[in-house]
N, C-alpha and C. Protein backbone atom coordinates (compact mmCIF):
# COMPACT_ATOMS: atom_id res chain seq x y z
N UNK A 1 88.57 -31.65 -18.42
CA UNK A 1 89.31 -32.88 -18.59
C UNK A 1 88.81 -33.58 -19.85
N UNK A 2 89.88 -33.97 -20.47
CA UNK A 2 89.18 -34.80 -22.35
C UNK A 2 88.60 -35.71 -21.90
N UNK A 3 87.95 -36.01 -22.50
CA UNK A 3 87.54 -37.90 -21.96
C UNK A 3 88.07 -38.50 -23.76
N UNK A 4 88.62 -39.67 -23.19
CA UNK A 4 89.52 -40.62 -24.07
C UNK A 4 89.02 -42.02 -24.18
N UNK A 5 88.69 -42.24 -24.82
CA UNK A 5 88.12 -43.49 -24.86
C UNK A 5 89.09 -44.51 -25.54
N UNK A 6 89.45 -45.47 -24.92
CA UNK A 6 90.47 -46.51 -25.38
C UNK A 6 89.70 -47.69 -26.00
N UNK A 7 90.48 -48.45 -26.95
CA UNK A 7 89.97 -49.37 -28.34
C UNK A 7 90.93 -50.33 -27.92
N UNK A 8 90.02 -51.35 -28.05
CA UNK A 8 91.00 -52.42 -27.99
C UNK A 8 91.78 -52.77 -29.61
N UNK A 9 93.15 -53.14 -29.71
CA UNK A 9 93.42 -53.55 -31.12
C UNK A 9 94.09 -55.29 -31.09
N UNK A 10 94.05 -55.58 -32.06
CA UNK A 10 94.84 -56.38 -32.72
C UNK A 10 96.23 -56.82 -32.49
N UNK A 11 96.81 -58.18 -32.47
CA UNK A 11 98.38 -57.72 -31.77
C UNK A 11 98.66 -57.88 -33.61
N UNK A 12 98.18 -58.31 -34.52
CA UNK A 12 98.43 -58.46 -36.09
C UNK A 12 97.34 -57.75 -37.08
N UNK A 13 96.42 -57.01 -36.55
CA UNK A 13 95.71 -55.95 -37.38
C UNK A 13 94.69 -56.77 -38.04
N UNK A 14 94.39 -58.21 -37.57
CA UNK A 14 93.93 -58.98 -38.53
C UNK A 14 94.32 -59.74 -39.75
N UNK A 15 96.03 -60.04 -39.40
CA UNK A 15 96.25 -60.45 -40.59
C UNK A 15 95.76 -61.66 -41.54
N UNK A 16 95.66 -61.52 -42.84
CA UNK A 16 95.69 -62.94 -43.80
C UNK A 16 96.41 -62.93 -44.75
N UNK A 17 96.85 -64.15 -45.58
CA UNK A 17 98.15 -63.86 -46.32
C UNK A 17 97.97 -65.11 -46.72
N UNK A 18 97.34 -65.38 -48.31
CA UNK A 18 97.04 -66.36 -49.19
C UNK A 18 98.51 -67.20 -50.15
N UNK A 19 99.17 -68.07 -50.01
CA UNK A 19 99.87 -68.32 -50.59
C UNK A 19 99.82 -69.53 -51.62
N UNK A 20 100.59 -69.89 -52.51
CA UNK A 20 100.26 -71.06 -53.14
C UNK A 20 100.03 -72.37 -52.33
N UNK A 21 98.81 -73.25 -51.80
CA UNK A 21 99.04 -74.01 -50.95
C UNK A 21 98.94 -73.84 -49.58
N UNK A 22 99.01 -72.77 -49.03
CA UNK A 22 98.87 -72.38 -47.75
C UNK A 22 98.38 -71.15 -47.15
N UNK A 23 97.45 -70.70 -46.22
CA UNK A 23 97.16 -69.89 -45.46
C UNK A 23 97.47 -69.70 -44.45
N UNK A 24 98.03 -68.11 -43.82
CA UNK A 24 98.30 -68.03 -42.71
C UNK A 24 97.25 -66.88 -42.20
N UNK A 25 96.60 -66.91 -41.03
CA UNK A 25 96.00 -65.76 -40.81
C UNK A 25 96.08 -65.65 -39.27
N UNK A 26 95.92 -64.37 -38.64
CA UNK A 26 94.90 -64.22 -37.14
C UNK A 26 93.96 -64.87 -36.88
N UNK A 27 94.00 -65.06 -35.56
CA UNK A 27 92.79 -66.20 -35.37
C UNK A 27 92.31 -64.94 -34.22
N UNK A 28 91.39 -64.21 -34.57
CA UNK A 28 90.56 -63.25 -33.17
C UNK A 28 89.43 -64.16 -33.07
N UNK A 29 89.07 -63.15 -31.49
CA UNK A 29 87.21 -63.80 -31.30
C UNK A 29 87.50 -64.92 -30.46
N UNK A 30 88.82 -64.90 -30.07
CA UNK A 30 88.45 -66.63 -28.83
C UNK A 30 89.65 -65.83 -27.75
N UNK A 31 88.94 -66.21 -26.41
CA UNK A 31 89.80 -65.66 -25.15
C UNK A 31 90.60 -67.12 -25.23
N UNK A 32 91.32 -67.12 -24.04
CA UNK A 32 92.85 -67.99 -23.46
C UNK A 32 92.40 -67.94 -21.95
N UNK A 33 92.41 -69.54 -21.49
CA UNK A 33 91.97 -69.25 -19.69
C UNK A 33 93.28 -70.26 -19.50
N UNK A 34 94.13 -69.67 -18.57
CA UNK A 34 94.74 -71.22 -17.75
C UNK A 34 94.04 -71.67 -17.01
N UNK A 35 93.89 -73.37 -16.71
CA UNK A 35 93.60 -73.85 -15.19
C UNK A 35 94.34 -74.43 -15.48
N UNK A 36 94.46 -74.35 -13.61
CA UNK A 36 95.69 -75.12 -12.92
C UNK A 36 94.50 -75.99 -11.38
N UNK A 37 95.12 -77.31 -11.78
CA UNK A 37 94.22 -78.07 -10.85
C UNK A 37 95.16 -78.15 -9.09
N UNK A 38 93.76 -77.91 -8.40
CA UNK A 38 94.44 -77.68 -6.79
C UNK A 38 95.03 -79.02 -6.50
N UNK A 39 95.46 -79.38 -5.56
CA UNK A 39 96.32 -80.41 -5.13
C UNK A 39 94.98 -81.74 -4.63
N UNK A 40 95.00 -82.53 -5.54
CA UNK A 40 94.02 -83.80 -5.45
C UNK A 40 92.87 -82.91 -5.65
N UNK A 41 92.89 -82.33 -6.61
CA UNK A 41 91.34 -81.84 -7.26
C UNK A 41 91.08 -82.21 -8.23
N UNK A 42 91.82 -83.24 -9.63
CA UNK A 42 91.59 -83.56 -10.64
C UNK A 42 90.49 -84.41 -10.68
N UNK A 43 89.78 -85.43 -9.71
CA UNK A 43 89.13 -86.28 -9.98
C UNK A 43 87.41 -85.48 -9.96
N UNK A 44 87.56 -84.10 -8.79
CA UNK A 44 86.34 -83.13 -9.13
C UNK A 44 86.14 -82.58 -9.97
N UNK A 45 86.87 -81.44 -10.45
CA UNK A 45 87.66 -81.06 -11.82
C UNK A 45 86.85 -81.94 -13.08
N UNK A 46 87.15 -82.97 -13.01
CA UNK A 46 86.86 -84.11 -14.16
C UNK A 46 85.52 -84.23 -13.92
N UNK A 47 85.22 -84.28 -13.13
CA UNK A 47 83.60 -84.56 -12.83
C UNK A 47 82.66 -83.43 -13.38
N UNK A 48 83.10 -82.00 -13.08
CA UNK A 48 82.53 -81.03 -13.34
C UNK A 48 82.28 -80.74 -14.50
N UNK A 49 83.78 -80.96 -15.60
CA UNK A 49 83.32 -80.60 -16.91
C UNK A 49 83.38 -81.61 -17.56
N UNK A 50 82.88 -83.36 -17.20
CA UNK A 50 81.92 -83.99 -17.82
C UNK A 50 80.46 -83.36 -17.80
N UNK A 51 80.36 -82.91 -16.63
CA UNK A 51 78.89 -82.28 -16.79
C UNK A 51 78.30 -81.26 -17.49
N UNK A 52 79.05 -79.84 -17.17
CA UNK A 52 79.02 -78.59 -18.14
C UNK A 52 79.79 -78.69 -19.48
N UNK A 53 80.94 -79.21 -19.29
CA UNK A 53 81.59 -78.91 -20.75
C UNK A 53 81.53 -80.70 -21.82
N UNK A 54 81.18 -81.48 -21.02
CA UNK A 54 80.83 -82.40 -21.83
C UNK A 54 82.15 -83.42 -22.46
N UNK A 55 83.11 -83.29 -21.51
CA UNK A 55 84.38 -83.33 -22.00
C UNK A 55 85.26 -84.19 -20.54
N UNK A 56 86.15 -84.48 -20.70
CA UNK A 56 87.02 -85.15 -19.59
C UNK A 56 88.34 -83.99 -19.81
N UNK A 57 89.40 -84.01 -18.28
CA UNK A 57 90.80 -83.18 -18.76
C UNK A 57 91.50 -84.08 -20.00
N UNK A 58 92.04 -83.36 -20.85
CA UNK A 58 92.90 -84.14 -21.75
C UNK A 58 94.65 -84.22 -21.23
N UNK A 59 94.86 -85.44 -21.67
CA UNK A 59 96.19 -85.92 -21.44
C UNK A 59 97.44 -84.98 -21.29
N UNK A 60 98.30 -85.04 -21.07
CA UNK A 60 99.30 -84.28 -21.53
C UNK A 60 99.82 -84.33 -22.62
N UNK A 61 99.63 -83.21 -23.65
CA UNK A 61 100.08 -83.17 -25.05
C UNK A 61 98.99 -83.58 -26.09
N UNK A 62 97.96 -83.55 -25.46
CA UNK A 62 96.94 -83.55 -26.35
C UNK A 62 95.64 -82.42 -25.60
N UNK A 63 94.69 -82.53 -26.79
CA UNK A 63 93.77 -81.32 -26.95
C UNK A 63 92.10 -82.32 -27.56
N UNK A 64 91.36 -81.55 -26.39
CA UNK A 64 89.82 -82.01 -26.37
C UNK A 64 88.99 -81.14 -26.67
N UNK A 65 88.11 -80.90 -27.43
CA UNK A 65 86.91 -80.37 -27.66
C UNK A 65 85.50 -80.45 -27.07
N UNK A 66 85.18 -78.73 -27.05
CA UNK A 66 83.59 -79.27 -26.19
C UNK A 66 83.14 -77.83 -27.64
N UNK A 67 81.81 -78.83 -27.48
CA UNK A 67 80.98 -77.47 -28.21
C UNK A 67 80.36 -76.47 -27.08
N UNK A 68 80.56 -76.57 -25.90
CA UNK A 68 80.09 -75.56 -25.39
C UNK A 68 80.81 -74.37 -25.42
N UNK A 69 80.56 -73.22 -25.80
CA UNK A 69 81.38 -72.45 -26.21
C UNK A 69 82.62 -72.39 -27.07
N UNK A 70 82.63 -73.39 -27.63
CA UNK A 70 83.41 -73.68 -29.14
C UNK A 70 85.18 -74.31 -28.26
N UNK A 71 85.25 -75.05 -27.16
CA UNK A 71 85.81 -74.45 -26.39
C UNK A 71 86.84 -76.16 -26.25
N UNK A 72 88.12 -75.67 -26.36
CA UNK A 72 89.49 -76.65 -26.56
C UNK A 72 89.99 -76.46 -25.33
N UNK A 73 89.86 -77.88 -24.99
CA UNK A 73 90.82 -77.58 -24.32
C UNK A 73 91.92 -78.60 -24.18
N UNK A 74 93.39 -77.98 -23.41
CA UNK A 74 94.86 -78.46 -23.68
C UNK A 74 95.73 -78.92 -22.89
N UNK A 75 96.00 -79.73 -22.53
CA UNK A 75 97.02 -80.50 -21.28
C UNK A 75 98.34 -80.09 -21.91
N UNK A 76 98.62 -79.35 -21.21
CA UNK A 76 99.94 -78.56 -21.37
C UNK A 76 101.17 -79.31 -20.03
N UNK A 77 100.73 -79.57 -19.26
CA UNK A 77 102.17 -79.96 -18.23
C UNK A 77 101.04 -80.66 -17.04
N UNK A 78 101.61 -81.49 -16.37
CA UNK A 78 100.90 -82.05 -15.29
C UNK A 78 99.87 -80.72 -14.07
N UNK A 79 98.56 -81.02 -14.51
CA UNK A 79 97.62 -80.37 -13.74
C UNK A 79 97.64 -78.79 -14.39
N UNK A 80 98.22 -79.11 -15.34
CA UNK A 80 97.98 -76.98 -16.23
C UNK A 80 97.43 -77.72 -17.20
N UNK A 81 96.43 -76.27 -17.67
CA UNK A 81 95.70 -77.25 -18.79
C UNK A 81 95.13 -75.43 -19.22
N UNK A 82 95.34 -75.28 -20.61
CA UNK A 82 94.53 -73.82 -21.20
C UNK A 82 93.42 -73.99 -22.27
N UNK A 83 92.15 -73.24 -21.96
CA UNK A 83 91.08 -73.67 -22.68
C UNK A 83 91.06 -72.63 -23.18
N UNK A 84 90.76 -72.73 -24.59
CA UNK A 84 90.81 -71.56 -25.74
C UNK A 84 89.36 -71.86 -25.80
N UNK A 85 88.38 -70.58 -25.81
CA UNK A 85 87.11 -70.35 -26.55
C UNK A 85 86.53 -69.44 -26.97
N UNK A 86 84.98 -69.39 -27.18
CA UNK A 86 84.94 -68.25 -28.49
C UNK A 86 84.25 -67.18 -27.15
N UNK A 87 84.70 -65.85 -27.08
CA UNK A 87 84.17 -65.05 -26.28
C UNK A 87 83.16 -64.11 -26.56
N UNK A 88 82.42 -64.02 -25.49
CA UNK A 88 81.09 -62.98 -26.23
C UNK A 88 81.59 -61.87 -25.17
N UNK A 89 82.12 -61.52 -24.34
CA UNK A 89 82.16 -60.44 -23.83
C UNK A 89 83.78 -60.26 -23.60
N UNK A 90 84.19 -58.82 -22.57
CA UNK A 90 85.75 -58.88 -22.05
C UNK A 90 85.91 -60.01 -20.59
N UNK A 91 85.07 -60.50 -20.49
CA UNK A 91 85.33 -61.40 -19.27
C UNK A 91 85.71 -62.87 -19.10
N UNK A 92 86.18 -63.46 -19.87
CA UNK A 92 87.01 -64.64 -19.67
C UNK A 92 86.99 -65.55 -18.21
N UNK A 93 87.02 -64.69 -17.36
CA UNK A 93 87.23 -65.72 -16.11
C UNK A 93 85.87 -66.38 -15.63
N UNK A 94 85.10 -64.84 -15.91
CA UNK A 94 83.96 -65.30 -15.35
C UNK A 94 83.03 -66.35 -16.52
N UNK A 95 83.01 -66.19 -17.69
CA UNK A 95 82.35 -67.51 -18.50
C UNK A 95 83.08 -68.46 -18.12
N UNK A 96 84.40 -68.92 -17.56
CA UNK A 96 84.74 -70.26 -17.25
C UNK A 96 84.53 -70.38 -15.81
N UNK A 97 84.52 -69.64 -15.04
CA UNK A 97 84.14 -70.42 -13.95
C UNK A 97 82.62 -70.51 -13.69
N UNK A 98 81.87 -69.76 -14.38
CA UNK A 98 80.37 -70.34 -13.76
C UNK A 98 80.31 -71.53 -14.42
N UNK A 99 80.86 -71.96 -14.92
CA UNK A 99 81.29 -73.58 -15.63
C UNK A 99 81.99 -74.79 -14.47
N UNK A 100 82.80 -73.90 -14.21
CA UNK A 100 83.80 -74.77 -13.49
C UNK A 100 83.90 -74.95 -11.93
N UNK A 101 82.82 -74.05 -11.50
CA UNK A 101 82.56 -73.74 -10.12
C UNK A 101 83.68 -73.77 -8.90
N UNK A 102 84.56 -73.07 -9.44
CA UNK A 102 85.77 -72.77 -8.03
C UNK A 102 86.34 -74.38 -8.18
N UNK A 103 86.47 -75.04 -8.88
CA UNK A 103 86.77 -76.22 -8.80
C UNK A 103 88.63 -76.05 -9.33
N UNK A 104 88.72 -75.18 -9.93
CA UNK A 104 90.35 -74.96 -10.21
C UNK A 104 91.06 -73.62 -10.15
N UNK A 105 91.79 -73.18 -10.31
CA UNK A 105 92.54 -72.02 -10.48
C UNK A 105 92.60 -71.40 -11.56
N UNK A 106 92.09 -70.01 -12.21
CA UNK A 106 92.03 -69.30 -13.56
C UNK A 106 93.10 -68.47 -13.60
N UNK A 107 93.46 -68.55 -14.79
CA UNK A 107 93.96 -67.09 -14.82
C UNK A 107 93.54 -66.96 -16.40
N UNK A 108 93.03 -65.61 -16.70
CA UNK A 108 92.76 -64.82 -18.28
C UNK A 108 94.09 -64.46 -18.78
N UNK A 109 94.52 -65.28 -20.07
CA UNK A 109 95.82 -65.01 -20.76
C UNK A 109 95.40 -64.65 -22.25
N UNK A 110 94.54 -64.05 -22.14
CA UNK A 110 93.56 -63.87 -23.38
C UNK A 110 94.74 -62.85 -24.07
N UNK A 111 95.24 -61.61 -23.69
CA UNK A 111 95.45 -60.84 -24.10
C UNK A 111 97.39 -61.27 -24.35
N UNK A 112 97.44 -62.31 -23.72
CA UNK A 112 99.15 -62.36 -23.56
C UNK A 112 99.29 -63.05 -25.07
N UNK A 113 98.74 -63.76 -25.82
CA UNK A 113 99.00 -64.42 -27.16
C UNK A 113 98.47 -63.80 -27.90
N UNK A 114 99.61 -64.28 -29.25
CA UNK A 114 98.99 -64.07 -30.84
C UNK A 114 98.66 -65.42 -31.26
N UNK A 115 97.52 -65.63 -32.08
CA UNK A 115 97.56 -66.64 -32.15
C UNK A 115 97.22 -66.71 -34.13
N UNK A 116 97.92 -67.48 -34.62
CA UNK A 116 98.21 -67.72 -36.02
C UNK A 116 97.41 -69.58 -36.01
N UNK A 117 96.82 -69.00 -37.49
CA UNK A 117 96.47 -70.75 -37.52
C UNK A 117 97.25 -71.03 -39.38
N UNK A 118 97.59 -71.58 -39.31
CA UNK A 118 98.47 -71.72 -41.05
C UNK A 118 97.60 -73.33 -41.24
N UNK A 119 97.23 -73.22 -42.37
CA UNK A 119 96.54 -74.19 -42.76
C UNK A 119 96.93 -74.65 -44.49
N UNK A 120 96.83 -75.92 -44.81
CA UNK A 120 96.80 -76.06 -46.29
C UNK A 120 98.00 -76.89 -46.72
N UNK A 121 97.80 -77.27 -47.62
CA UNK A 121 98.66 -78.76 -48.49
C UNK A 121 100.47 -78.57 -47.90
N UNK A 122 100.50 -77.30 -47.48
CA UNK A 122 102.22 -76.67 -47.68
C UNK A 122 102.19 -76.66 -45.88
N UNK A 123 101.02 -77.02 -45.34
CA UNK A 123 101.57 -76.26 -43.65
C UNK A 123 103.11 -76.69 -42.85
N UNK A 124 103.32 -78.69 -43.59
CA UNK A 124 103.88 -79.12 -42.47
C UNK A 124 105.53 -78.83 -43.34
N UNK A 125 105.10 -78.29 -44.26
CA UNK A 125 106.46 -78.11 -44.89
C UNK A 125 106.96 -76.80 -44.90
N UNK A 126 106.31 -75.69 -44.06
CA UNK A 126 106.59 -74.57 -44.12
C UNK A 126 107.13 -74.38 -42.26
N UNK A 127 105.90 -75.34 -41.84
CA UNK A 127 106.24 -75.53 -39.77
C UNK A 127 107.74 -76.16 -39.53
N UNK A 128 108.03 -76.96 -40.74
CA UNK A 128 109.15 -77.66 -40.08
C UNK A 128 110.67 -76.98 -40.26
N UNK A 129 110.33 -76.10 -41.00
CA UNK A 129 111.87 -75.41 -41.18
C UNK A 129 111.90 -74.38 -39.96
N UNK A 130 110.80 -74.31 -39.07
CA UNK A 130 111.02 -73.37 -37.78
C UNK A 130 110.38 -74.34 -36.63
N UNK A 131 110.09 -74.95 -36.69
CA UNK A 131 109.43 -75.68 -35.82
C UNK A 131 110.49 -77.07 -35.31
N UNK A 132 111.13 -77.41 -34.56
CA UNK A 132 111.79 -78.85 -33.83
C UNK A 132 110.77 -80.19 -33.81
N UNK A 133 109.69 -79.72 -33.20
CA UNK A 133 108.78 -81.30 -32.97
C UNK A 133 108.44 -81.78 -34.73
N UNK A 134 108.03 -83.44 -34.62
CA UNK A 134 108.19 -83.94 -35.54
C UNK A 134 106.55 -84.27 -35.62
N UNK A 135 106.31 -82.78 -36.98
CA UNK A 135 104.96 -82.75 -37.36
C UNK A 135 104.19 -83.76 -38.10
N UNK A 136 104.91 -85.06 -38.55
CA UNK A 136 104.35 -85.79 -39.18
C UNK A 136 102.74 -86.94 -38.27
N UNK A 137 101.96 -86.93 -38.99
CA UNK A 137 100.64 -87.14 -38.90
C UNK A 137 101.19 -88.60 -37.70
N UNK A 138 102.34 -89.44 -37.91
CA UNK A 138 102.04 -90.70 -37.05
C UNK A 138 102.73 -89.88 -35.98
N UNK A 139 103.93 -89.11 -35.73
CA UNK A 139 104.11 -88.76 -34.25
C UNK A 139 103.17 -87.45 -33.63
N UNK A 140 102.14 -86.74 -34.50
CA UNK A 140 101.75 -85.74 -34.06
C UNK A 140 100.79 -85.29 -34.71
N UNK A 141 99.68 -86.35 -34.17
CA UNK A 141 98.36 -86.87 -34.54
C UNK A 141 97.58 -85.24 -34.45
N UNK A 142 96.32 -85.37 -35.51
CA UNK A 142 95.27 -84.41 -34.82
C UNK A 142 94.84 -84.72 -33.45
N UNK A 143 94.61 -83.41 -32.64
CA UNK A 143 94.20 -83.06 -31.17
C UNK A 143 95.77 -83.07 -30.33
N UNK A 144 96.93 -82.99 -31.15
CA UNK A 144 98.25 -83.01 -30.39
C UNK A 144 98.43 -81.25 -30.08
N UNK A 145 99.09 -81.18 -28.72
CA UNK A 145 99.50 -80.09 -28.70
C UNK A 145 101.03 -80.35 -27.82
N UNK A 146 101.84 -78.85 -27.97
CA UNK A 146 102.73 -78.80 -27.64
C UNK A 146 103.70 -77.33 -27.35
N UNK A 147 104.49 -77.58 -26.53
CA UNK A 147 104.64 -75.89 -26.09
C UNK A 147 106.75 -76.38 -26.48
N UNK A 148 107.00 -75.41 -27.50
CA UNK A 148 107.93 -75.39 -28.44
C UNK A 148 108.81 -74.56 -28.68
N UNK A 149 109.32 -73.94 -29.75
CA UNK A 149 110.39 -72.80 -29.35
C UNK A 149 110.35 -73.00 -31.03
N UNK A 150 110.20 -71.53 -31.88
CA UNK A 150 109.86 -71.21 -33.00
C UNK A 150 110.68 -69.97 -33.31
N UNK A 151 111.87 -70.37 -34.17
CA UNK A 151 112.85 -69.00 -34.39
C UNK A 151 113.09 -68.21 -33.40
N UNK A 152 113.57 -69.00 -32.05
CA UNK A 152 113.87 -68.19 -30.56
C UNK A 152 112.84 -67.42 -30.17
N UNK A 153 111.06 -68.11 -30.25
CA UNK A 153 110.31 -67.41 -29.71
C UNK A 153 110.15 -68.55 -28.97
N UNK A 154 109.19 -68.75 -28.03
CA UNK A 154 108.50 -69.49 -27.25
C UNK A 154 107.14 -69.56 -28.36
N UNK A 155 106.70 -70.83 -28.05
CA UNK A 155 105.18 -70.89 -29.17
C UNK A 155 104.64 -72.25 -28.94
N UNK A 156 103.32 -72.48 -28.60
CA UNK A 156 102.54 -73.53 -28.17
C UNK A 156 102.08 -73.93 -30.02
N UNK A 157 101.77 -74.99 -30.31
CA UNK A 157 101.49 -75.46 -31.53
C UNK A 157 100.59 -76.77 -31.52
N UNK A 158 99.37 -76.77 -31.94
CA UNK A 158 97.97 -77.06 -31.93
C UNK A 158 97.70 -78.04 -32.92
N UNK A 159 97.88 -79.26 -33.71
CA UNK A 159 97.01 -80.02 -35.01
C UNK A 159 95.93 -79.71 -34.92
N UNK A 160 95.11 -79.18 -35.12
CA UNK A 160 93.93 -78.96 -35.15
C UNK A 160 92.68 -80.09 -35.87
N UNK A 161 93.60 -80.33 -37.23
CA UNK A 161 92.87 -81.20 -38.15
C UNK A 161 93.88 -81.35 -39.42
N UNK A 162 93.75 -82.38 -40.34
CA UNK A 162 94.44 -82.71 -41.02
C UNK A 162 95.30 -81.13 -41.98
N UNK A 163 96.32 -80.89 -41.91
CA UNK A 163 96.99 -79.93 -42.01
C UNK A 163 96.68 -78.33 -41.96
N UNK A 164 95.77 -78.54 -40.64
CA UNK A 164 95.91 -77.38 -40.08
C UNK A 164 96.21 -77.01 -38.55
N UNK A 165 97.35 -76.22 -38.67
CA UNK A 165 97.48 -76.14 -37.15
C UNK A 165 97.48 -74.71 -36.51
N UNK A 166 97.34 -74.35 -35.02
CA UNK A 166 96.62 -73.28 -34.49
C UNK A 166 98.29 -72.68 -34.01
N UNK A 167 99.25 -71.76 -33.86
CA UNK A 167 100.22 -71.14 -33.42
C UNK A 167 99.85 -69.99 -32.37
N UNK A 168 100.53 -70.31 -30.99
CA UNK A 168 100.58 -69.39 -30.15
C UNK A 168 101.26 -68.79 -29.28
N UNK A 169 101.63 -67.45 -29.62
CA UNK A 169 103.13 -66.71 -28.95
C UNK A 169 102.57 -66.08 -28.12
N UNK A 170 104.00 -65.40 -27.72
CA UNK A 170 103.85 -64.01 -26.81
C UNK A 170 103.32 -62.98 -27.63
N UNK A 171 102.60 -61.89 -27.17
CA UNK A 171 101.70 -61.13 -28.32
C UNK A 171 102.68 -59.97 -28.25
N UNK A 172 103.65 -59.76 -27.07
CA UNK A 172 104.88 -58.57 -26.96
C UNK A 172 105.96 -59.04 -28.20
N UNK A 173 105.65 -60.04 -28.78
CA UNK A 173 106.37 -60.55 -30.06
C UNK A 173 105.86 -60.81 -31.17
N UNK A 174 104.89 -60.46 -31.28
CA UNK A 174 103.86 -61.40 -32.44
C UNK A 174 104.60 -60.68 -33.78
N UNK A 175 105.15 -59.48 -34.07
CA UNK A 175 105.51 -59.47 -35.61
C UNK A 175 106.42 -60.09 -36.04
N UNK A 176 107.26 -60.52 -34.96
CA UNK A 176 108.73 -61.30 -34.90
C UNK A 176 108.21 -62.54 -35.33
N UNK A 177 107.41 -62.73 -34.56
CA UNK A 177 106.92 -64.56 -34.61
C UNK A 177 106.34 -64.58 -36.30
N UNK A 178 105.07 -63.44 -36.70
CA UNK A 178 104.73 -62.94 -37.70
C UNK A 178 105.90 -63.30 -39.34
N UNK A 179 107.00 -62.72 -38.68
CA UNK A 179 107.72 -62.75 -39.57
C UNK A 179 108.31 -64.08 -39.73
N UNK A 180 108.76 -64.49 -38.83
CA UNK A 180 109.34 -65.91 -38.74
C UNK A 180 108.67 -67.43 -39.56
N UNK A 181 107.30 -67.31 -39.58
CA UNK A 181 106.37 -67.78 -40.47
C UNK A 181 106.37 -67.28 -41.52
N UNK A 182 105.82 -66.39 -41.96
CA UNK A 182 105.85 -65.71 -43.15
C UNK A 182 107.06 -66.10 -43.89
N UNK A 183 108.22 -66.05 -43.33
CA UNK A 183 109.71 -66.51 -44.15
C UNK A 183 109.97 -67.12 -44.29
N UNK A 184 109.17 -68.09 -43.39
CA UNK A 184 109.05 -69.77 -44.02
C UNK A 184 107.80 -69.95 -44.99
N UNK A 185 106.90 -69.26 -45.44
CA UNK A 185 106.45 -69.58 -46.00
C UNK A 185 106.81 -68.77 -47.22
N UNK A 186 107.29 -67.74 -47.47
CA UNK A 186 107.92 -67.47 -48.62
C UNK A 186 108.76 -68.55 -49.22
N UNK A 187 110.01 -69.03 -48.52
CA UNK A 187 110.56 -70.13 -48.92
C UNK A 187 110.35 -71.16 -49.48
N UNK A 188 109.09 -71.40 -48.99
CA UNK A 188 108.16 -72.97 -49.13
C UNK A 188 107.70 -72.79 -50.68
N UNK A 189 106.43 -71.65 -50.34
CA UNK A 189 105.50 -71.58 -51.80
C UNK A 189 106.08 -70.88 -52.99
């Protein structure tokens, strides 16, 4: 019997792609956790990762930072919330819950996104010819997030910091999505 050893890859090979004014690249090296808070568990929840993660849940439509494990996290819809961080191993669930102690519901979506961060003087003028929400700095402050629809993909979209923002699809689409950026940024620069 062969023995086969399987590799994990890339859903974009690592892409980067320098333009006048703007960068778009892969963002590897950080897993994707959902929690979803149990029914009247938010006020434990909150308690817990003031303690470990140093942080409170963030609002809906906005995004909090902990340095513990480099680790964002995102109020996506009432009581869903996805924490992006930097991973040292394939296990995702288990670095967040010895954190979070059974206090919410996980699921590892590490592998379901691509995630693109486009950064630079040209970002909000290259996001807005595919992008609907209104990227300007007073309606869609740094730490805003939002779950969107990007050239008929589905795509969560991140401020990260003054014109840079974090993009995240389905990874069963990522060259589509890939491209869909890219053609806006041809246009742009």
């Amino acid at each position: 019997m062969p023995n086969y050893i399987l590799a994990a890859t890339l859903p974009l090979d690592g892409f980067r792609h320098d333009f006048n004014g703007l960068s778009i690249f892969e963002v590897t090296g950080r897993s994707i956790v959902s929690i979803a808070t149990p029914l009247g568990g938010e006020p434990n929840l909150n308690k817990i990762l003031a303690k470990t993660y140093k942080t409170n849940l963030p609002k809906v439509g906005q995004s909090l930072m902990s340095s513990l494990d480099n680790a964002v996290f995102m109020g996506m819809a009432q009581d869903q919330f996805l924490v992006l961080f930097d991973h040292c191993d394939d296990k995702p669930l288990e670095v967040v819950s010895k954190h979070l102690n059974d206090s919410a519901y996980l699921t590892d979506q590490s592998d379901s996104y691509v995630m693109l961060r486009v950064s630079g003087l040209n970002s909000r003028l290259v996001l807005e010819r595919i992008c609907p929400i209104d990227l300007a700095p007073t309606a869609f402050p740094e730490g805003s997030v939002a779950r969107t629809i990007m050239e008929h993909l589905g795509a969560v979209i991140v401020h990260e910091k003054k014109d840079t923002f974090l993009l995240m699809s389905a990874r069963s689409s990522a060259k589509s999505f890939l491209e869909a950026v890219e053609t806006s940024a041809v246009n742009v620069c």
